[in-house]
N, C-alpha and C. Protein backbone atom coordinates (compact mmCIF):
# COMPACT_ATOMS: atom_id res chain seq x y z
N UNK A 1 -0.37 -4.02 -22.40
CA UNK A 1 -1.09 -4.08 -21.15
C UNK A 1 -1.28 -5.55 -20.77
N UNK A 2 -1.02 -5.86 -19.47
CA UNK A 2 -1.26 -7.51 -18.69
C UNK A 2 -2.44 -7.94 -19.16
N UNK A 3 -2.68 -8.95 -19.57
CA UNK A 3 -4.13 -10.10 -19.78
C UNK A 3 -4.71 -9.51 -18.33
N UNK A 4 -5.85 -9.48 -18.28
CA UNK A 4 -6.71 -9.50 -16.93
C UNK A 4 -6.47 -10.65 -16.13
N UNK A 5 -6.41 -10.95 -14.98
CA UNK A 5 -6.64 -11.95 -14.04
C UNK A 5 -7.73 -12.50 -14.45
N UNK A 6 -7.86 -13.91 -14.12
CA UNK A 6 -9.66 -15.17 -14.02
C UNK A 6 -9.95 -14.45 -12.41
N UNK A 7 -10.83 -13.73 -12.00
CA UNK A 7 -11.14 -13.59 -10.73
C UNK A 7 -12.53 -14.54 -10.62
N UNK A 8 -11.86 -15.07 -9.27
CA UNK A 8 -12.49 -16.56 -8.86
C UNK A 8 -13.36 -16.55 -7.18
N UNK A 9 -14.46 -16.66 -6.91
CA UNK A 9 -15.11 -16.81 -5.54
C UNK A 9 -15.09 -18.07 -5.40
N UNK A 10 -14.78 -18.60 -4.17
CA UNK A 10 -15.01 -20.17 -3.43
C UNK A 10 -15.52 -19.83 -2.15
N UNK A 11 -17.29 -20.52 -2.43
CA UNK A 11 -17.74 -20.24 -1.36
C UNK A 11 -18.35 -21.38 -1.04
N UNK A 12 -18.67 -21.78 0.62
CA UNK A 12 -18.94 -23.02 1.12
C UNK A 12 -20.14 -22.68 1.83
N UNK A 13 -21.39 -23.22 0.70
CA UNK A 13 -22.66 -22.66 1.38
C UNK A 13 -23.03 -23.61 2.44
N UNK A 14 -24.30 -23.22 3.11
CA UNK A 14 -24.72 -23.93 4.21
C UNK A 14 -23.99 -24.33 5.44
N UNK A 15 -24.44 -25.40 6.08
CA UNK A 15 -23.85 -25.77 7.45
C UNK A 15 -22.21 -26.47 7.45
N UNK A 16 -22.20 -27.08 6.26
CA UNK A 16 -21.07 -27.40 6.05
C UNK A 16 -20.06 -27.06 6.71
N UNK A 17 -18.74 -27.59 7.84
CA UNK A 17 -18.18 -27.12 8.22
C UNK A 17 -16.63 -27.28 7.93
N UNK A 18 -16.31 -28.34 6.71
CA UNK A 18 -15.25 -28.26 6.19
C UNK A 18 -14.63 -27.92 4.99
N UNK A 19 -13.14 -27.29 5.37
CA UNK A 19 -13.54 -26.27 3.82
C UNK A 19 -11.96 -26.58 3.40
N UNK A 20 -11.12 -27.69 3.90
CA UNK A 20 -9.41 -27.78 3.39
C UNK A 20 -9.42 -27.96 2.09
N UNK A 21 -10.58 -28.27 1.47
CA UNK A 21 -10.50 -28.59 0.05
C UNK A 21 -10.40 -27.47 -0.41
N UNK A 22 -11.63 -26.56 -0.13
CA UNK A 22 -11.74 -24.70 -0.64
C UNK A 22 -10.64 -23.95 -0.49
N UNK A 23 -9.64 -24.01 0.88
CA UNK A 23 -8.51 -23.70 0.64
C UNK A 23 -7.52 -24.06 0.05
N UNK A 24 -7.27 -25.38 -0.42
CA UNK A 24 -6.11 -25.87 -0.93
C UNK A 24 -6.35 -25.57 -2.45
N UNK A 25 -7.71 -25.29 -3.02
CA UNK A 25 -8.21 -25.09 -4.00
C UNK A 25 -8.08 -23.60 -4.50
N UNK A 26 -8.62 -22.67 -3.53
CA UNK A 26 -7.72 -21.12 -3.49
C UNK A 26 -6.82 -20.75 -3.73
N UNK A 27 -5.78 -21.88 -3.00
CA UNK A 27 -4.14 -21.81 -3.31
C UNK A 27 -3.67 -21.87 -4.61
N UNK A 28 -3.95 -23.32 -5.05
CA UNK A 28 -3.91 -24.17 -6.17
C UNK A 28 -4.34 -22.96 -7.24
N UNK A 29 -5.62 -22.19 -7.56
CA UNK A 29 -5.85 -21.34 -8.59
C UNK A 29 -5.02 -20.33 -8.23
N UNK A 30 -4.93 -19.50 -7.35
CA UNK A 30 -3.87 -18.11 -6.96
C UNK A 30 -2.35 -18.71 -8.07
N UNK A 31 -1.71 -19.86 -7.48
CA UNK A 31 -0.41 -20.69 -7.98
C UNK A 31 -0.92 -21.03 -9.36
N UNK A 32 -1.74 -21.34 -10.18
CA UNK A 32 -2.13 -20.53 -11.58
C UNK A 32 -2.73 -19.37 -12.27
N UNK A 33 -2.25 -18.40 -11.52
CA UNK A 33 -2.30 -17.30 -11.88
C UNK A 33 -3.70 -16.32 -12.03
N UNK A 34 -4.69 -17.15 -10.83
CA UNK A 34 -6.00 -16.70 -11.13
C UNK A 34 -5.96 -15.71 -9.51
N UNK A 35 -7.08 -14.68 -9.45
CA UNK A 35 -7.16 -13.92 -7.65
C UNK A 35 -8.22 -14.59 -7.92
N UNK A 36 -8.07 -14.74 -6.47
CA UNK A 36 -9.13 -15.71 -5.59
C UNK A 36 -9.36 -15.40 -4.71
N UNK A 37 -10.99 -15.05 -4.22
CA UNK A 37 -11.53 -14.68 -3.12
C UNK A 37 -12.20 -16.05 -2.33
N UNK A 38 -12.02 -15.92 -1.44
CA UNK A 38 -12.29 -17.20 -0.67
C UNK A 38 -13.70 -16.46 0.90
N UNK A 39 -14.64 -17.00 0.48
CA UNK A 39 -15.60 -16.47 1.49
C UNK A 39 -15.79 -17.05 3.32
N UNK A 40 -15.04 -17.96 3.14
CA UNK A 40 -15.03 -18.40 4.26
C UNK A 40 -16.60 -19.68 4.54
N UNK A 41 -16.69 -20.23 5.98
CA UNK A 41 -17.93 -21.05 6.24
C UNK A 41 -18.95 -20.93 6.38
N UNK A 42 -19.54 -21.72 6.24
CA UNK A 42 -21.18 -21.36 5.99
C UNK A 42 -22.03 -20.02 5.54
N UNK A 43 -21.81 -20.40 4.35
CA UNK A 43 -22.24 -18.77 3.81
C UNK A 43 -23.86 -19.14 2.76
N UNK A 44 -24.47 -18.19 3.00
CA UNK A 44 -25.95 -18.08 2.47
C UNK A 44 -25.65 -18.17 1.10
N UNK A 45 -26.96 -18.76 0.46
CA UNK A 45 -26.45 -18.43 -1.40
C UNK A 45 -26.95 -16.57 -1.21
N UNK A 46 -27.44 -16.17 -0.49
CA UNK A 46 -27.73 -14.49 -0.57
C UNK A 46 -26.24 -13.78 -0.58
N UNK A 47 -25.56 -14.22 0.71
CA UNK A 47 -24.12 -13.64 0.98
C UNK A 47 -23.48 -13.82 -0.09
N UNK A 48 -23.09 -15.13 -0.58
CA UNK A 48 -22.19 -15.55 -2.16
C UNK A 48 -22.49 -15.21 -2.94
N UNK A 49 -24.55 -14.46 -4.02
CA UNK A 49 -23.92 -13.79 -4.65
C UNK A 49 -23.58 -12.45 -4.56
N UNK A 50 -23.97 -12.01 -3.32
CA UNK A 50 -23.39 -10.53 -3.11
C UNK A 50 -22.16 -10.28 -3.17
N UNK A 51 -21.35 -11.32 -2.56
CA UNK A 51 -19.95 -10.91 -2.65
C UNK A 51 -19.64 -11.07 -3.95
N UNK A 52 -20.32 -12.04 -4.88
CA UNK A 52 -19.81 -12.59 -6.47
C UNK A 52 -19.81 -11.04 -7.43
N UNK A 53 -21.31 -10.47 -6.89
CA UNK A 53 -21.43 -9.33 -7.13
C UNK A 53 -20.67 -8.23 -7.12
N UNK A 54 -20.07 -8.20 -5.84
CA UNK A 54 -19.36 -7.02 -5.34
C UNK A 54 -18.09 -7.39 -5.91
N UNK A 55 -17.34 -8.56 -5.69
CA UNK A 55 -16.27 -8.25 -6.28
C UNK A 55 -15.93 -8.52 -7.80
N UNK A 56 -17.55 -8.89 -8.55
CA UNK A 56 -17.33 -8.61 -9.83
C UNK A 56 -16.24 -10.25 -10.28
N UNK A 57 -16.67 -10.78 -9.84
CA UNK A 57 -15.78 -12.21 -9.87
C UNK A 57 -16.25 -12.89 -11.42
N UNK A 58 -15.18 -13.40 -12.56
CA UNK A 58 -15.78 -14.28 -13.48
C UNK A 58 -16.07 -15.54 -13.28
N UNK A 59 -16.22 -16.26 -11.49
CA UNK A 59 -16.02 -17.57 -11.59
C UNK A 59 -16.53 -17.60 -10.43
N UNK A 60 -17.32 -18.90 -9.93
CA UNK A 60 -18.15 -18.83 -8.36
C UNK A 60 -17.98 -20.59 -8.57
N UNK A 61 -16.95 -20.79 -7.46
CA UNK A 61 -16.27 -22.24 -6.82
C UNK A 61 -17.36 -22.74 -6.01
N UNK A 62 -18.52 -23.74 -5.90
CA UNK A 62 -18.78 -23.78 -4.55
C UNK A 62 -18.60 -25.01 -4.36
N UNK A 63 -18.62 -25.26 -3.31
CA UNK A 63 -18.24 -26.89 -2.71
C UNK A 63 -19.09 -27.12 -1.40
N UNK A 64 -19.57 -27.86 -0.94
CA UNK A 64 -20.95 -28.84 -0.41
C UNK A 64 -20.07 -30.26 0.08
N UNK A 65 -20.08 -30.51 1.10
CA UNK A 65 -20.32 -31.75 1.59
C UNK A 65 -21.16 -32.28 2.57
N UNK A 66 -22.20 -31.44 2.97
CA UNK A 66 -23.26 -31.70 3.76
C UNK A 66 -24.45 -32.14 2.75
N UNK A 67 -24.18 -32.38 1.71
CA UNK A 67 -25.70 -33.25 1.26
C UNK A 67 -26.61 -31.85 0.76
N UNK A 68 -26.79 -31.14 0.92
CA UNK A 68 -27.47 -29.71 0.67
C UNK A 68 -27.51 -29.30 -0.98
N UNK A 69 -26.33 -29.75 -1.37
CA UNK A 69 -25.91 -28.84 -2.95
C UNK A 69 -27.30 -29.10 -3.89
N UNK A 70 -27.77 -29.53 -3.86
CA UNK A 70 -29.39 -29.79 -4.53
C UNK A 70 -30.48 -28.89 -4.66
N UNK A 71 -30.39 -27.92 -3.33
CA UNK A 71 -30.89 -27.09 -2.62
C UNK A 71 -30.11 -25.57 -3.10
N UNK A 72 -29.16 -25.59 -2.23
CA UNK A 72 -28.09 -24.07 -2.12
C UNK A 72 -27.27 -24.30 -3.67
N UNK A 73 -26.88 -24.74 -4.71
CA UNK A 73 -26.06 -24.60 -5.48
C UNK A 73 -27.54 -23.46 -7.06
N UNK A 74 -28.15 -24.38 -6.72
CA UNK A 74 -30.05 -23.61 -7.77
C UNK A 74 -29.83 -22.49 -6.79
N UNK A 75 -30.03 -22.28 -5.75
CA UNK A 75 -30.09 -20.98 -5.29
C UNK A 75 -29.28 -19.89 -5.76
N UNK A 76 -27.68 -19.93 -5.35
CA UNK A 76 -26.82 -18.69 -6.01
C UNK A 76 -26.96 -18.66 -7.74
N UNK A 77 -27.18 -19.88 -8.22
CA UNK A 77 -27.07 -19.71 -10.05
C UNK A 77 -28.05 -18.68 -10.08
N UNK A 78 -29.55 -18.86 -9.70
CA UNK A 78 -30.80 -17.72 -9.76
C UNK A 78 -30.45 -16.25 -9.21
N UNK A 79 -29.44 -16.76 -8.36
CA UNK A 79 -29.63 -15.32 -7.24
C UNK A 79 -28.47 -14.44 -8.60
N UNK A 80 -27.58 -14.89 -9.09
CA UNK A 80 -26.66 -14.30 -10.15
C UNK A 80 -27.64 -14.15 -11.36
N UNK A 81 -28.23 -14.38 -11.47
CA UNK A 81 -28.84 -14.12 -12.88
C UNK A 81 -29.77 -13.33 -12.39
N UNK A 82 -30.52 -13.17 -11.31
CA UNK A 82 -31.55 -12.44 -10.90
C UNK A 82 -30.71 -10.61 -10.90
N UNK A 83 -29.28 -10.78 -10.52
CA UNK A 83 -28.94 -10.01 -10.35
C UNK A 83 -27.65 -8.69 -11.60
N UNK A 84 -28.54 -9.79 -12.17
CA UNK A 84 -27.55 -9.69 -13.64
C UNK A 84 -26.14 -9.60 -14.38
N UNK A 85 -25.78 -10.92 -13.10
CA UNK A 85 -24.50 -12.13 -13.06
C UNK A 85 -24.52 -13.17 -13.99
N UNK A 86 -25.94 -13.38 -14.83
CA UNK A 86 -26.00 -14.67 -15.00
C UNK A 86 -24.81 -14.91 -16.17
N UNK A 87 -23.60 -14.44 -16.35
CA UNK A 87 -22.61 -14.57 -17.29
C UNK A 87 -21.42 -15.18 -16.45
N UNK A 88 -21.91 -15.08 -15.35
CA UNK A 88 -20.44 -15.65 -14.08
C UNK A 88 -20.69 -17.12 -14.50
N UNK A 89 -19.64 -17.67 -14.57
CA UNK A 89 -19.33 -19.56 -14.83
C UNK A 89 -19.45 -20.05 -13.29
N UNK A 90 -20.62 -21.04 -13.12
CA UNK A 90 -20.48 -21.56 -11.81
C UNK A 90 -19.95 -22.69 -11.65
N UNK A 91 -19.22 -23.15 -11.25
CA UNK A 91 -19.12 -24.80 -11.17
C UNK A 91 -18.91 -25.62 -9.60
N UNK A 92 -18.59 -26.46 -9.42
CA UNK A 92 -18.76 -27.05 -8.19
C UNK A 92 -17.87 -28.40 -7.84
N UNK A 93 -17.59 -28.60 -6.51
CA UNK A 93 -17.21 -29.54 -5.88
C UNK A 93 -17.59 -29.86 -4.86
N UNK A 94 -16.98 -30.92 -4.47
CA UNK A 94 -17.70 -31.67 -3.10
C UNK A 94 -17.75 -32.99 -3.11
N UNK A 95 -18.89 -33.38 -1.99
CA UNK A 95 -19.00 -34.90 -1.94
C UNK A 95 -20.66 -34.82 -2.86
N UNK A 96 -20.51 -34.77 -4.55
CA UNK A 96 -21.93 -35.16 -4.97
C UNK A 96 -22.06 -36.24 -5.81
N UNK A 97 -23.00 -36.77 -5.36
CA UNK A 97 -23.59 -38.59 -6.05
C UNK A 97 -23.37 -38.40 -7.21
N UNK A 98 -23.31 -39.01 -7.75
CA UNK A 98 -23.55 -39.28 -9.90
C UNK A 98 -24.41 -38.71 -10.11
N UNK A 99 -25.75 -39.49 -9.06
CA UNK A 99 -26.89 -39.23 -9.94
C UNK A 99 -28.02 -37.99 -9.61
N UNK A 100 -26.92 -36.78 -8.97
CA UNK A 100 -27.84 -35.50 -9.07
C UNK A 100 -27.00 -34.41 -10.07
N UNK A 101 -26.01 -34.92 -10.44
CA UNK A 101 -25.19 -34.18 -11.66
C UNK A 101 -25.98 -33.96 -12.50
N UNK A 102 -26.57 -34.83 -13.01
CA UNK A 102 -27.67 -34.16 -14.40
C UNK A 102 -28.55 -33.17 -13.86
N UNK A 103 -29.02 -33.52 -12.42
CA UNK A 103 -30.50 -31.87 -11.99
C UNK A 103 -29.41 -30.75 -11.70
N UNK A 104 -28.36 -31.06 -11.43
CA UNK A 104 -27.19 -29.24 -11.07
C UNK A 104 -26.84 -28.99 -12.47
N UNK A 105 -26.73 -29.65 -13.27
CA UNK A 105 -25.98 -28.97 -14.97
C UNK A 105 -27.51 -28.37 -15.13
N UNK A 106 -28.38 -28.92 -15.45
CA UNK A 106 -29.60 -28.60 -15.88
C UNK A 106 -30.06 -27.25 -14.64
N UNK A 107 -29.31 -26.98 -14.09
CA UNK A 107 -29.83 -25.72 -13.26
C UNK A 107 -28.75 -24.76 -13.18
N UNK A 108 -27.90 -24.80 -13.93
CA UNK A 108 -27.12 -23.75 -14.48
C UNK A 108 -25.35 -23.86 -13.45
N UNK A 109 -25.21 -25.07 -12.92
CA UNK A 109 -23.75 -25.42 -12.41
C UNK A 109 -22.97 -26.16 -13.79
N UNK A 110 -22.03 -25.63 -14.38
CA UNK A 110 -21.26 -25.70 -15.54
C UNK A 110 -20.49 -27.16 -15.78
N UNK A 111 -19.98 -27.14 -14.54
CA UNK A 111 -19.06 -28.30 -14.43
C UNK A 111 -19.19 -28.63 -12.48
N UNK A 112 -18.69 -30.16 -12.43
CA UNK A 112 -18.78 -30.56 -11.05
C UNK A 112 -17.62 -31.44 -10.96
N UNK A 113 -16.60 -30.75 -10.25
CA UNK A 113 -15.24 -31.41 -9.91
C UNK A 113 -15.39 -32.74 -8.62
N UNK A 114 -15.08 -34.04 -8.62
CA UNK A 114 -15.45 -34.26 -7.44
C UNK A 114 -14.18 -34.70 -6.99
N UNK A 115 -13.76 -35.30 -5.78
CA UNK A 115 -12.57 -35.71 -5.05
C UNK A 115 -11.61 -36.93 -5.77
N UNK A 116 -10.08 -36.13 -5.99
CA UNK A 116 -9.59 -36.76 -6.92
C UNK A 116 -9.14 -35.73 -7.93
N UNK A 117 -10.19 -34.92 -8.52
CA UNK A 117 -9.52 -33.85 -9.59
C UNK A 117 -8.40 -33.17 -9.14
N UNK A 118 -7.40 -32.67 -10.25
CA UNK A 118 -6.28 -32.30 -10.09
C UNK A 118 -6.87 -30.81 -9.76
N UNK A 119 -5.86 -29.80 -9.50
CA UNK A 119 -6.65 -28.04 -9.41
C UNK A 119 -6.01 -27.87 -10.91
N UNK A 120 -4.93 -28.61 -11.40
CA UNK A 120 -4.66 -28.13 -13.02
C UNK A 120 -5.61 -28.13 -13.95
N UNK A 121 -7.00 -29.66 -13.92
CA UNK A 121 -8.12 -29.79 -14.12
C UNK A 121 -9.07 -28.78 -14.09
N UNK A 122 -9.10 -28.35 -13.28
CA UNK A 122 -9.66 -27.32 -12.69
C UNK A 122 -9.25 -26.24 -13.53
N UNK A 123 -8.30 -25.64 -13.17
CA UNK A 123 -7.52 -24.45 -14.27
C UNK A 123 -8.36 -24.40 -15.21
N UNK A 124 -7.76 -25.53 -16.09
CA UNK A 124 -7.68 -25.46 -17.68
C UNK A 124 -8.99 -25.80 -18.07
N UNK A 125 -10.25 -26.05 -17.22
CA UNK A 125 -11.39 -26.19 -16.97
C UNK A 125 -11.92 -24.29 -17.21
N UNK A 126 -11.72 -23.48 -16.59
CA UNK A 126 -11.74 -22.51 -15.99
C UNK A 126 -10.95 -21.42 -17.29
N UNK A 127 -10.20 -21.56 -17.00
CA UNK A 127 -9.69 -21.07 -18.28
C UNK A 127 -10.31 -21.08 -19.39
N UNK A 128 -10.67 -22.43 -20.22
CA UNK A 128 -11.10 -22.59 -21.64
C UNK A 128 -12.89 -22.02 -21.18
N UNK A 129 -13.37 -21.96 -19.95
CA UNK A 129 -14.57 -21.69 -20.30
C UNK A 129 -15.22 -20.42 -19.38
N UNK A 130 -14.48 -19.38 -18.95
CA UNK A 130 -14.96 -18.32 -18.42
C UNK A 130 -15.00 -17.53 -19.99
N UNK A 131 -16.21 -16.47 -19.29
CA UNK A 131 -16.38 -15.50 -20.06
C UNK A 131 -15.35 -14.14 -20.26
N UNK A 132 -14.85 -14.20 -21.44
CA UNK A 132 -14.03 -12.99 -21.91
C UNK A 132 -14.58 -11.93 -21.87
């Protein structure tokens, strides 16, 4: 029987209105062999984890370049664990400073890709650390 797919959500919370990274990033995991649901713009941390929920995803992408991720990234980690997700691997990208990386790990974002990472990075990121 086939290995299971990494099923992957990339969602772009808040006002944020650019997302070529989230898509090229969609692509990039699909072209390593992961399904990837892609939620589209400005989405609530309520909406992301419902859909994380619904489609039962092992992996929740989010990416922030409006300055917000401080705010909305603590939101979906709680809203998944509230909902008894908290086993989904969250991690993140975007435009975030150095120095709020330590308050997002410490609030349950796994890893934080920023501009520049390869999506192979990413992968093998993803790979070695979703839940089996």
């Amino acid at each position: 029987m086939p290995e299971k797919k990494i099923r992957v959500l990339i969602a772009k919370p808040g006002l944020d209105g650019h997302d070529r990274g989230a898509k090229v990033l969609s692509l990039g995991l699909r072209d390593e062999g992961m399904e990837v649901i892609y939620t589209g713009l400005r989405q609530t941390p309520e909406q992301i984890v419902q859909a994380a929920v619904q489609e039962d995803v092992d992996v929740v992408g989010l990416s922030c370049l409006s300055g917000a991720h401080n705010y909305l990234f603590p939101e979906v980690v709680d809203g998944l664990k509230a909902r008894g997700a908290g086993d989904v691997l969250v991690v993140a990208g975007g435009i975030i400073p150095r120095d709020d990386i330590t308050f997002l790990k410490s609030k349950g974002i796994a890893a934080i890709f920023g501009p520049g990472t390869t999506i192979t990075e990413i992968a093998k990121y993803i790979k070695a650390n979703v839940k089996k």
